[in-house]
C-alpha atoms as a PDB file:
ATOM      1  CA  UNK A   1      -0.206  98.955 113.276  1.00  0.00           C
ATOM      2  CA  UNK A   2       0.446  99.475 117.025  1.00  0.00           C
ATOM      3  CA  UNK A   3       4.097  98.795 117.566  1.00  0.00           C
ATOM      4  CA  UNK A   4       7.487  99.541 115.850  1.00  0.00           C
ATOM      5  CA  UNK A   5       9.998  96.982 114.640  1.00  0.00           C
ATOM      6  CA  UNK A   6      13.279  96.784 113.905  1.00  0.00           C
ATOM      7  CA  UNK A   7      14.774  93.225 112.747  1.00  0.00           C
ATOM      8  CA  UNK A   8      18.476  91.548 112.183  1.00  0.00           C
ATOM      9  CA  UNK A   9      18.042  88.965 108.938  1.00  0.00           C
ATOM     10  CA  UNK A  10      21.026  86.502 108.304  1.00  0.00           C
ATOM     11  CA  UNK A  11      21.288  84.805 105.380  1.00  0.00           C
ATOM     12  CA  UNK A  12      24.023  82.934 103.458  1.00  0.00           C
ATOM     13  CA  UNK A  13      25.376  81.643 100.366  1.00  0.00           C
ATOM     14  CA  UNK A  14      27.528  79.314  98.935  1.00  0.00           C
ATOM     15  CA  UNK A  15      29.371  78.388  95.541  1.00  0.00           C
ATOM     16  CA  UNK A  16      27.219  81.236  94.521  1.00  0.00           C
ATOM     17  CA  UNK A  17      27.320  84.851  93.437  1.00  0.00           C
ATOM     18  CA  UNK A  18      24.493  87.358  95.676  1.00  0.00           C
ATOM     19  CA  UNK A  19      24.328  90.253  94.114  1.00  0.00           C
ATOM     20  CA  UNK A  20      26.753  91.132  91.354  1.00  0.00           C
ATOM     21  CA  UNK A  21      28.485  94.393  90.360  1.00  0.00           C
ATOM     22  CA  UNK A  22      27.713  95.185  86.685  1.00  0.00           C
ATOM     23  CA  UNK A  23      29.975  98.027  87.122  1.00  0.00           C
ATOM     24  CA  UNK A  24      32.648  95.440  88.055  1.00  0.00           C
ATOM     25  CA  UNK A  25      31.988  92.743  85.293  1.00  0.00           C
ATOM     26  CA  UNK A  26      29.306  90.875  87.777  1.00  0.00           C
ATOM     27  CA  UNK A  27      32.057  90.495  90.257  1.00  0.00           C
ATOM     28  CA  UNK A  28      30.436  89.961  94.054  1.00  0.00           C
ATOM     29  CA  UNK A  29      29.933  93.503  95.674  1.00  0.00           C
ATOM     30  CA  UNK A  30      32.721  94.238  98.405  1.00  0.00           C
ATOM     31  CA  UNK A  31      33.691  96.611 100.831  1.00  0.00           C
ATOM     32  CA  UNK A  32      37.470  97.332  99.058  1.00  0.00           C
ATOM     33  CA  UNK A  33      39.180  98.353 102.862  1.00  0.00           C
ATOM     34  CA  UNK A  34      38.203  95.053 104.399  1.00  0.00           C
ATOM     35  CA  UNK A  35      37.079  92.770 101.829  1.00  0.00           C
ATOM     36  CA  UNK A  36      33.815  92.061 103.622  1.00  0.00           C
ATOM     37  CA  UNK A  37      30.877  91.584 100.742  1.00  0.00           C
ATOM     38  CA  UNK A  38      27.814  93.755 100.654  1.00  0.00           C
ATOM     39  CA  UNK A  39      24.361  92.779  98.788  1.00  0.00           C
ATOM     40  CA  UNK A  40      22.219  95.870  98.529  1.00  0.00           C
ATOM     41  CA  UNK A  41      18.903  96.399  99.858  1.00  0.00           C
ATOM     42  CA  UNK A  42      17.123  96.626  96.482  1.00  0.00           C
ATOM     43  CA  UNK A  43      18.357  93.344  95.547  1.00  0.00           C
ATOM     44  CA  UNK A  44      16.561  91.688  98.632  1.00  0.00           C
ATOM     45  CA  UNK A  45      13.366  93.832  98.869  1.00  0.00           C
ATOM     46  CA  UNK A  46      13.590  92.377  94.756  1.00  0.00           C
ATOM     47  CA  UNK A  47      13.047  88.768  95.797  1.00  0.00           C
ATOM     48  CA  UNK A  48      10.592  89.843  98.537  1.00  0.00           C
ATOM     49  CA  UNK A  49       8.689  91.525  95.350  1.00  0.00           C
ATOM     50  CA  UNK A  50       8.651  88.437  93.895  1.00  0.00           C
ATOM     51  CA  UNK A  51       7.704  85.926  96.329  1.00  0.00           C
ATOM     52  CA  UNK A  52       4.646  88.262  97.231  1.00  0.00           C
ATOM     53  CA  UNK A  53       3.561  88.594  93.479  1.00  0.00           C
ATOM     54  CA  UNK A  54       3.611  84.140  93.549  1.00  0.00           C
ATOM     55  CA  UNK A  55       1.279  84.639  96.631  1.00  0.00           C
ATOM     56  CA  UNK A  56      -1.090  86.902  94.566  1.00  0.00           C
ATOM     57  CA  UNK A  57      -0.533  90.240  95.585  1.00  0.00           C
ATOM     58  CA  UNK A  58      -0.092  93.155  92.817  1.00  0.00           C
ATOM     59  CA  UNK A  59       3.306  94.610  92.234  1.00  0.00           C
ATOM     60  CA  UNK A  60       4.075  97.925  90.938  1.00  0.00           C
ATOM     61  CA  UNK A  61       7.701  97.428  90.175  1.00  0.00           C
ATOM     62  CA  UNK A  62       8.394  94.233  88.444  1.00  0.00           C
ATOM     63  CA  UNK A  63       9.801  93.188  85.347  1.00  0.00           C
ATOM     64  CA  UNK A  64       8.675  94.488  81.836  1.00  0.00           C
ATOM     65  CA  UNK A  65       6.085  96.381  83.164  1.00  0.00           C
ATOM     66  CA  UNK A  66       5.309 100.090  82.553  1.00  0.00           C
ATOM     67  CA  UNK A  67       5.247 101.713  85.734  1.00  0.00           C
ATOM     68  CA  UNK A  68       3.695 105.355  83.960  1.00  0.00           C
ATOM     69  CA  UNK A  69       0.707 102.789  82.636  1.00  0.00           C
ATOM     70  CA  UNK A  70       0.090 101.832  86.259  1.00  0.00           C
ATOM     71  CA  UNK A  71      -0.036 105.411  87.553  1.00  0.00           C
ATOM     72  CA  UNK A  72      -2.469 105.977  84.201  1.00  0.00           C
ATOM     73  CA  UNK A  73      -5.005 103.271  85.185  1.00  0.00           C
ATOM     74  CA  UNK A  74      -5.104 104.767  89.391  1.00  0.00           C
ATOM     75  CA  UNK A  75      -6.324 108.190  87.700  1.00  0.00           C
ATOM     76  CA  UNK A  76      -8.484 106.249  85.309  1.00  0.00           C
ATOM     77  CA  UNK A  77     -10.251 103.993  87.911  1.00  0.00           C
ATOM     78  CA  UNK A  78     -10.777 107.125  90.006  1.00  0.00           C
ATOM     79  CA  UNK A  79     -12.510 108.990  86.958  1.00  0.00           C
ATOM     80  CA  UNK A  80      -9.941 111.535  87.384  1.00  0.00           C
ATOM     81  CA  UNK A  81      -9.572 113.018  83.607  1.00  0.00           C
ATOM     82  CA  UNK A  82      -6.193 112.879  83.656  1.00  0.00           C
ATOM     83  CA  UNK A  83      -3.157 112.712  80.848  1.00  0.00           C
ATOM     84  CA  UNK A  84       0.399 112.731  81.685  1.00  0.00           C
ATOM     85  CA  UNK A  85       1.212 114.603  78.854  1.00  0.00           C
ATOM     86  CA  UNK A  86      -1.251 116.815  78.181  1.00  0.00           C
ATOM     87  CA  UNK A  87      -3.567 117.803  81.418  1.00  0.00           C
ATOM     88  CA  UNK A  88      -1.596 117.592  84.639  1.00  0.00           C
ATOM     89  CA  UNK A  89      -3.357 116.484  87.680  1.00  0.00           C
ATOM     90  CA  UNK A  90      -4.669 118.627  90.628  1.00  0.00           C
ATOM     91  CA  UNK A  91      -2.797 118.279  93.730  1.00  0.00           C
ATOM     92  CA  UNK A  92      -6.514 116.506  95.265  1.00  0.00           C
ATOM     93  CA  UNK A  93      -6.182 113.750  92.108  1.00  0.00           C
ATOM     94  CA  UNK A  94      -2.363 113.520  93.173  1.00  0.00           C
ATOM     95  CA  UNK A  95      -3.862 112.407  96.495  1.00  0.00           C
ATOM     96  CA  UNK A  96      -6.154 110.339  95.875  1.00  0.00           C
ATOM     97  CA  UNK A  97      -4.460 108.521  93.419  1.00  0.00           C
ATOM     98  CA  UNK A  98      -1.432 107.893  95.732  1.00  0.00           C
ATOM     99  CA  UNK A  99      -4.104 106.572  98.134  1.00  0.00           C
ATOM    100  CA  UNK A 100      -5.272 104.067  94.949  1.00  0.00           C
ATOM    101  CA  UNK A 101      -1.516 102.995  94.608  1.00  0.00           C
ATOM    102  CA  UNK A 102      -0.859 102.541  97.560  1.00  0.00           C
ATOM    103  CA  UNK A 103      -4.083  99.901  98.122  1.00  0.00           C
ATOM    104  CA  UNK A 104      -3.484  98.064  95.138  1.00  0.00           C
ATOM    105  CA  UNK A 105      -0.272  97.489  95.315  1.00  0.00           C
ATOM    106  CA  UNK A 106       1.931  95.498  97.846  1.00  0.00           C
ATOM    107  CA  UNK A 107       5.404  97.135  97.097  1.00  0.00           C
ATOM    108  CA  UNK A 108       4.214 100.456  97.024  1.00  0.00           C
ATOM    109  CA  UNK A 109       2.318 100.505 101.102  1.00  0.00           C
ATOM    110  CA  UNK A 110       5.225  98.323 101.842  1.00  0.00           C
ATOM    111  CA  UNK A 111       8.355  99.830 100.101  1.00  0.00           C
ATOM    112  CA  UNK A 112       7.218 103.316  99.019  1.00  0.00           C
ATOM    113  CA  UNK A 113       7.463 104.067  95.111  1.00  0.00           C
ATOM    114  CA  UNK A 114       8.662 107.393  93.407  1.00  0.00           C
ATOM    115  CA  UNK A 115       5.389 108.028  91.043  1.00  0.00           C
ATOM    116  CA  UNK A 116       5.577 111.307  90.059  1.00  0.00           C
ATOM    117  CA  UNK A 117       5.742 110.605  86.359  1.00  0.00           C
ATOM    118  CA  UNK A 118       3.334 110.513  83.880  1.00  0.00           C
ATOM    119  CA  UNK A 119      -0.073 111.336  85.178  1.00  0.00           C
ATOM    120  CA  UNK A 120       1.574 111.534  88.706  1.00  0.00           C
ATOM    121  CA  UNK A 121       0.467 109.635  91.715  1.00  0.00           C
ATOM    122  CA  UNK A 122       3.169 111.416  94.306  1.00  0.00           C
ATOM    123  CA  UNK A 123       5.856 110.186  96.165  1.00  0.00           C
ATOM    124  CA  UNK A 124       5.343 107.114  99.329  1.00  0.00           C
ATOM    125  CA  UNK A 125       7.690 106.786 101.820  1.00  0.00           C
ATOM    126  CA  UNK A 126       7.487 102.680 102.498  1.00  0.00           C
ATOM    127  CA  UNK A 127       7.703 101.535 106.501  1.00  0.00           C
ATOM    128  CA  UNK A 128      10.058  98.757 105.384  1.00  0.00           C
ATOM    129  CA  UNK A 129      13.316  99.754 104.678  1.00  0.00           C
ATOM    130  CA  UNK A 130      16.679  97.165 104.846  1.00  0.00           C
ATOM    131  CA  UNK A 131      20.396  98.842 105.115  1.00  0.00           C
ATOM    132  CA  UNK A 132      22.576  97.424 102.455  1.00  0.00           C
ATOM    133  CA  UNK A 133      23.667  93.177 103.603  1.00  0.00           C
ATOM    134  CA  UNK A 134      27.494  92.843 105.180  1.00  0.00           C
ATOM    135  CA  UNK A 135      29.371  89.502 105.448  1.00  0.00           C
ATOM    136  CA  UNK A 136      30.310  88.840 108.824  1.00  0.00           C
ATOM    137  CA  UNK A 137      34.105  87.968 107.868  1.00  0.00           C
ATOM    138  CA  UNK A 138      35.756  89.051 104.671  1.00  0.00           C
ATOM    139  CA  UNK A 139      34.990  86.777 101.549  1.00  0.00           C
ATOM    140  CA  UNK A 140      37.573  85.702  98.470  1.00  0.00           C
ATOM    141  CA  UNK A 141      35.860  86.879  95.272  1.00  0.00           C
ATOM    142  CA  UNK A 142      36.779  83.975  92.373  1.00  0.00           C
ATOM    143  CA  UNK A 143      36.819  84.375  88.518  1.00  0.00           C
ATOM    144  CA  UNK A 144      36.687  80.833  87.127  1.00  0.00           C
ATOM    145  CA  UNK A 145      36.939  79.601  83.566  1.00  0.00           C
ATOM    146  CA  UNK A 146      33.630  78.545  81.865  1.00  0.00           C
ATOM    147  CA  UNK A 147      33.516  76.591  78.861  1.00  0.00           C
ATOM    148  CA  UNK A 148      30.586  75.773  76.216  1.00  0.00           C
ATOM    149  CA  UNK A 149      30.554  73.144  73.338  1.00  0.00           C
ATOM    150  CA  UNK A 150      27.906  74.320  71.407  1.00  0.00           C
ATOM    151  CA  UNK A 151      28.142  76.959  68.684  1.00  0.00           C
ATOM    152  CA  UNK A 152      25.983  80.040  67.707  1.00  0.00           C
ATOM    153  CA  UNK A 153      26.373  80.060  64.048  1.00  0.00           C
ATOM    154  CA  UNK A 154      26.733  77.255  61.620  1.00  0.00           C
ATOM    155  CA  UNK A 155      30.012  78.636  60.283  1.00  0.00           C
ATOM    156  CA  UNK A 156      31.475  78.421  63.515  1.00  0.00           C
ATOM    157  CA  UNK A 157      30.821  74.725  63.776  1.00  0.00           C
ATOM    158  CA  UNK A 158      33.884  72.827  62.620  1.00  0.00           C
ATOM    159  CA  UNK A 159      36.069  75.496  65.019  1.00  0.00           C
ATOM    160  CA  UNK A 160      38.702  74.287  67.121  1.00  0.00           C
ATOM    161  CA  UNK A 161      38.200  76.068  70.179  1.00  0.00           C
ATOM    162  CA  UNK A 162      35.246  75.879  72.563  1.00  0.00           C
ATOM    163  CA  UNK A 163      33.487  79.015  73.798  1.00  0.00           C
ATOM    164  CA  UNK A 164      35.076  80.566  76.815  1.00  0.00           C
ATOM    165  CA  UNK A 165      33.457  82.545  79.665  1.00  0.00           C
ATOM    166  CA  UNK A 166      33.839  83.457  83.260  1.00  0.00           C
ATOM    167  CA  UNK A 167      31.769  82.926  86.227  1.00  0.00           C
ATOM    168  CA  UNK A 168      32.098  84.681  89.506  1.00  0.00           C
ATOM    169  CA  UNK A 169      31.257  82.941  92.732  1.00  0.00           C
ATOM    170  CA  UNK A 170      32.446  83.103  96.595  1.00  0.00           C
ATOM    171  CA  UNK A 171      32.741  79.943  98.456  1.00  0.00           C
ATOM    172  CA  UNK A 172      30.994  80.806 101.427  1.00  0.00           C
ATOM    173  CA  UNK A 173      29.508  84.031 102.718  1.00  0.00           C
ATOM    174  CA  UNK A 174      27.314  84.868 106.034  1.00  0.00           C
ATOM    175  CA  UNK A 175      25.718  88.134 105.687  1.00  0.00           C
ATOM    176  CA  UNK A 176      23.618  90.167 108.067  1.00  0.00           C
ATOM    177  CA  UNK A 177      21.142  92.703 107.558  1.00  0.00           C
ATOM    178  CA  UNK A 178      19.270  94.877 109.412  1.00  0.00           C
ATOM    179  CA  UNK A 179      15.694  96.107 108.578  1.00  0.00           C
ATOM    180  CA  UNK A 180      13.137  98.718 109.849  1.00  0.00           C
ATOM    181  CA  UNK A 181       9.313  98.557 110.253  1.00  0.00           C
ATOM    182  CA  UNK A 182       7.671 102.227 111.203  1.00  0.00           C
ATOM    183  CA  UNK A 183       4.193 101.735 112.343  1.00  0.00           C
ATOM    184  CA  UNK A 184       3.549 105.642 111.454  1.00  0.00           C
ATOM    185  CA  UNK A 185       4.458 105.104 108.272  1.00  0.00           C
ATOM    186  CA  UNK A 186       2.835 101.915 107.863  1.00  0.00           C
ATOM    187  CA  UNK A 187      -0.893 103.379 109.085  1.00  0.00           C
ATOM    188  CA  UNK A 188      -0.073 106.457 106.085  1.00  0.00           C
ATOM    189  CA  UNK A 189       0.255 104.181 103.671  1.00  0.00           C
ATOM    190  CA  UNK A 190      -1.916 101.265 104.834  1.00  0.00           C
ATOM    191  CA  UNK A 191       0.122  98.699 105.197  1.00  0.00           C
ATOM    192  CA  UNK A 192      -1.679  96.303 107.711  1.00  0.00           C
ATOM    193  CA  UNK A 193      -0.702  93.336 109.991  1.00  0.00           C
ATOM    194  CA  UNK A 194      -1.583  90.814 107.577  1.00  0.00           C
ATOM    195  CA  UNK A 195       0.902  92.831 104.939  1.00  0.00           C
ATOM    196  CA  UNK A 196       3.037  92.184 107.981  1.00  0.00           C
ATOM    197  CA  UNK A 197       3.215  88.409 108.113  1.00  0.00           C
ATOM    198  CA  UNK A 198       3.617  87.794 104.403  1.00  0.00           C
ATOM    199  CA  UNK A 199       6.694  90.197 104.706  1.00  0.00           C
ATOM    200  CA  UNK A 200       7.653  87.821 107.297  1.00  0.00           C
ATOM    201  CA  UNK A 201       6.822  84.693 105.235  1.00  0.00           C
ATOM    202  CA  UNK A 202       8.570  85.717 102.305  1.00  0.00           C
ATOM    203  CA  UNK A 203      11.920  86.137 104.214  1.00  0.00           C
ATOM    204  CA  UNK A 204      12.129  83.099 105.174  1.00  0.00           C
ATOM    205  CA  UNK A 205      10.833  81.677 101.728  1.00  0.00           C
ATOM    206  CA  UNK A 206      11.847  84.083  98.826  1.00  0.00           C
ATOM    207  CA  UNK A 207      14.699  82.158  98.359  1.00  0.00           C
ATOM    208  CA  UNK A 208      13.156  79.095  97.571  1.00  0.00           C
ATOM    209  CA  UNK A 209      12.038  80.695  94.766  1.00  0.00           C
ATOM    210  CA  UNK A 210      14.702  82.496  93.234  1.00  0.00           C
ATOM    211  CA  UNK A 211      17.151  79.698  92.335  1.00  0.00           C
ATOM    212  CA  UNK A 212      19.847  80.295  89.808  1.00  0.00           C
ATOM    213  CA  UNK A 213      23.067  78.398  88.808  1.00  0.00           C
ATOM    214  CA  UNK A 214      24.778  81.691  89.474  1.00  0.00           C
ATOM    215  CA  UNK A 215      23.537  82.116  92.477  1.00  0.00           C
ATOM    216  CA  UNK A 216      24.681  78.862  94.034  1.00  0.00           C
ATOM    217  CA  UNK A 217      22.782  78.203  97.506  1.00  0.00           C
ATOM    218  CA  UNK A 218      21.254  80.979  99.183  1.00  0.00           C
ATOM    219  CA  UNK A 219      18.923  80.160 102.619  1.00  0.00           C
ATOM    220  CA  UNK A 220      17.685  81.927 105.307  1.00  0.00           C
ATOM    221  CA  UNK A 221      19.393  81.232 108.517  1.00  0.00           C
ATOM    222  CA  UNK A 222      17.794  83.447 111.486  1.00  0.00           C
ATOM    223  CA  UNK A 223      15.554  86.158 111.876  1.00  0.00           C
ATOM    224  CA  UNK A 224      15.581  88.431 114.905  1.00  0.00           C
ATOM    225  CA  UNK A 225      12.807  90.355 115.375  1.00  0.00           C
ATOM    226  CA  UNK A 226      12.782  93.217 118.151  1.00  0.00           C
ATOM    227  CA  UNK A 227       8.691  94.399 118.810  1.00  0.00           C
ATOM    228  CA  UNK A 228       8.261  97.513 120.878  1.00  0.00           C
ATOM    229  CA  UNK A 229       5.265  98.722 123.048  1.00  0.00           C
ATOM    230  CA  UNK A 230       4.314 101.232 121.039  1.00  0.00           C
ATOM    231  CA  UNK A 231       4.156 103.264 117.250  1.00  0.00           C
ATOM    232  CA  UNK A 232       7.557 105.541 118.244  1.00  0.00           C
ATOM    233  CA  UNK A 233       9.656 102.885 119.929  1.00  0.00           C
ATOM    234  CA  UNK A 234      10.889 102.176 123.061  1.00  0.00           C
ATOM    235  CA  UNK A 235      14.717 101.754 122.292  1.00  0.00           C
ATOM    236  CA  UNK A 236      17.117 103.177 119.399  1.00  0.00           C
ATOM    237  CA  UNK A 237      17.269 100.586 117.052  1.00  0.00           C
ATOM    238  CA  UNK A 238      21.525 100.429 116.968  1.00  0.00           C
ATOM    239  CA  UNK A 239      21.460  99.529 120.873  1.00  0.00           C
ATOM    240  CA  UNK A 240      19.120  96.611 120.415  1.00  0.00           C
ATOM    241  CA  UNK A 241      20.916  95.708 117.400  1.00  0.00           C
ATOM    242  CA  UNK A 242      24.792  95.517 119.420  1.00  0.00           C
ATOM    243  CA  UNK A 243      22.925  92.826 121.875  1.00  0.00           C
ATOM    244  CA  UNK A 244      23.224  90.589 118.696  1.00  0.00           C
ATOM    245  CA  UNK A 245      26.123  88.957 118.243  1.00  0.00           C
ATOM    246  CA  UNK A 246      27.414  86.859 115.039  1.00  0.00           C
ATOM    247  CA  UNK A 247      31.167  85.711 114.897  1.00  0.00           C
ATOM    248  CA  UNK A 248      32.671  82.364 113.638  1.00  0.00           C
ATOM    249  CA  UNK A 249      33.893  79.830 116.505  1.00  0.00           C
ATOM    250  CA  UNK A 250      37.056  79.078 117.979  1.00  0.00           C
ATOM    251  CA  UNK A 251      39.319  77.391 115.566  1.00  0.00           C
ATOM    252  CA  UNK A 252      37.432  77.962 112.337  1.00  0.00           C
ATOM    253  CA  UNK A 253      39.756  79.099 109.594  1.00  0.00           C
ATOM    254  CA  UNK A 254      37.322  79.148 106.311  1.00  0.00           C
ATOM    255  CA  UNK A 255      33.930  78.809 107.339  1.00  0.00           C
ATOM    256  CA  UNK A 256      31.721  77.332 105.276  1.00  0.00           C
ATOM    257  CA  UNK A 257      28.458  77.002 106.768  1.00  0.00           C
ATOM    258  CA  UNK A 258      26.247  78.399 108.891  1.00  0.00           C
ATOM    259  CA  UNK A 259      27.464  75.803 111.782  1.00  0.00           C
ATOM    260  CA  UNK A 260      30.705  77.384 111.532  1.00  0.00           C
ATOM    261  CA  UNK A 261      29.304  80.341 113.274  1.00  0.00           C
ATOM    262  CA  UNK A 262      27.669  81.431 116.818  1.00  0.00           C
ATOM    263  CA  UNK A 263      24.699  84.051 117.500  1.00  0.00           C
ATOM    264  CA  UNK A 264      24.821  85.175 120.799  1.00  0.00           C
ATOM    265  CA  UNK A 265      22.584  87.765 122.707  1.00  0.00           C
ATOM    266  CA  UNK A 266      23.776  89.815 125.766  1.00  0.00           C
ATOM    267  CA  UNK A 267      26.935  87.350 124.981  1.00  0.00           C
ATOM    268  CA  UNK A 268      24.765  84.118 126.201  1.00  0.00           C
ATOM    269  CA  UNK A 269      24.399  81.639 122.981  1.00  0.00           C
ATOM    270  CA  UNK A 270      21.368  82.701 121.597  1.00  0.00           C
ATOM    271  CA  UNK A 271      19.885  78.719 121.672  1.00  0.00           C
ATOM    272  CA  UNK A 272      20.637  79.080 125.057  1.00  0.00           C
ATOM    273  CA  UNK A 273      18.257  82.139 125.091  1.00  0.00           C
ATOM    274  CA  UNK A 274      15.151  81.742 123.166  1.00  0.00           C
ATOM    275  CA  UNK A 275      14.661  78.710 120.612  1.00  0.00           C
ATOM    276  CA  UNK A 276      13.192  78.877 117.217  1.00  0.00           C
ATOM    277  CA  UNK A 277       9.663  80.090 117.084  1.00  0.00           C
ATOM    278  CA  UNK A 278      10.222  81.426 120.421  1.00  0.00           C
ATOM    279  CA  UNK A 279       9.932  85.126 121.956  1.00  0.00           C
ATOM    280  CA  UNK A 280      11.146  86.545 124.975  1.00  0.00           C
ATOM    281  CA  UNK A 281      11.308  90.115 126.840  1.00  0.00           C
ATOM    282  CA  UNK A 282      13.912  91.618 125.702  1.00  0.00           C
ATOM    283  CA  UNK A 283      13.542  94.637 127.617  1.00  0.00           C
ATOM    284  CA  UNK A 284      10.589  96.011 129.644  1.00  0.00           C
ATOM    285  CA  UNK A 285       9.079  97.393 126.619  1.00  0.00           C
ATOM    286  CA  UNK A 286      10.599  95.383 123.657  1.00  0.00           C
ATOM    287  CA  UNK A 287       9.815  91.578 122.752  1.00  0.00           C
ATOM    288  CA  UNK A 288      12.364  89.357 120.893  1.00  0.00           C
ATOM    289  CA  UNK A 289      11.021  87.137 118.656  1.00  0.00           C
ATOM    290  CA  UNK A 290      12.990  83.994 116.874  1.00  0.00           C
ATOM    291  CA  UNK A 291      11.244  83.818 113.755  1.00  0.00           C
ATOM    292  CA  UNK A 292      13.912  81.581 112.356  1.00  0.00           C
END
């Protein structure tokens, strides 16, 4: 990879839950001084897992697997005679087997993996990182009522009362995030152009595939993509970022949907600007690109 990127992704939900606190009974995660909801980066980069592993890609860090096994099988296909618990490996196997990891599997190049367990395959730091998701206005947290009208037991069949639960939802939530691509980091751990457009592809599509009653209706609304010139940069990231604007229109009380807002760049309506599928020069050295 030749360039840097750094990249705004807005996405919203509604009737739904995004990413629930099980240190606060599943409640939505929020900011307590302002009320504004977060959603963490490990939660997304978990759906963009997922939506690469349905395209066919290998995935170190997905469910009910056993990530020392993994690390195992990298020594084992590189003949290295290796046992986490017995013989440790050489600092050389260490290398070479993060090497192995990081070519067979699409999380690890992409998101870096701690895998200095077991046999030990070293530490990656991944070129794509995302800061943790903010709403753009504060959201109201609800705890509704749930009931069921089946039974667990056969001695609890003839009892009066139904089952009760709760169910935490917001009614509407825009959130931005912003994300990172280094292209030195990318060309350490291999992770190529074509690694590029599926992270792309599954941004705008994970969500299609990770439906959920408690999640309500999640979709991706726009992705902002800022290319520079070369592997280092041309701009600090936060200054391209503040040319981005996201605030709900005049008049709108509760929004509740993305046509309630307006994205604006250099405070010009960002339709206005460049359409969908669209790029234009941003700055001499840095491209904008309207993926979505």
């Amino acid at each position: 990879m030749n360039n840097r990127y750094d990249f705004i992704y807005l996405f919203d939900i509604k009737d739904g839950n995004p990413n629930g606190d099980p240190d606060a009974a599943n409640a939505p995660r929020i900011d307590p001084q302002d009320m504004h909801g977060l959603v963490s980066d490990v939660c997304l980069k978990r759906k963009v897992r997922n939506y690469a592993l349905l395209k066919g890609q290998q995935i170190f860090v997905q469910q009910g697997t056993v990530l020392n096994n993994a690390i195992q099988q990298a020594h084992t296909d590189l003949g290295h005679d290796v046992d986490g618990k017995k013989k440790t490996a050489s600092r050389e196997q260490v290398a070479s087997a993060r090497a192995e990891m990081c070519r067979k599997f699409f999380d690890v190049r992409t998101f870096g993996a701690v895998m200095s367990t077991g046999a030990n395959a070293g530490q990656v730091r991944g070129p794509v990182q995302f800061s943790f998701s903010r709403s753009i206005d504060p959201i109201l947290p609800l705890d509704l009522s749930i009931t069921r009208m089946a039974v667990t037991e056969a001695k609890e069949a003839d009892a009066p009362n139904q089952t009760m639960g709760r169910k935490n939802l917001i009614p509407y939530g825009l959130y931005r995030c912003h994300g990172f691509i280094s292209a030195n980091l990318a060309n350490e751990t291999g992770f190529s152009t074509a690694d590029l457009e599926l992270f792309w592809e599954s941004l705008a599509m994970m969500f299609d595939h990770d439906r959920s009653a408690s999640r309500g209706t999640m979709a991706p609304q726009s992705l902002l993509v800022f290319e520079h010139s070369s592997v280092l940069g041309n701009a600090p990231a936060h200054k391209l970022f503040d040319r981005i604007g996201v605030a709900a229109k005049p008049g709108v009380a509760a929004a509740r949907s993305f046509a309630d807002y307006e994205v604006t760049f250099d405070s010009k309506p960002l339709d206005s600007v460049v359409a969908p599928g669209q790029s234009i020069q941003a700055t001499e050295t840095v491209k904008l690109h309207r993926k979505l």
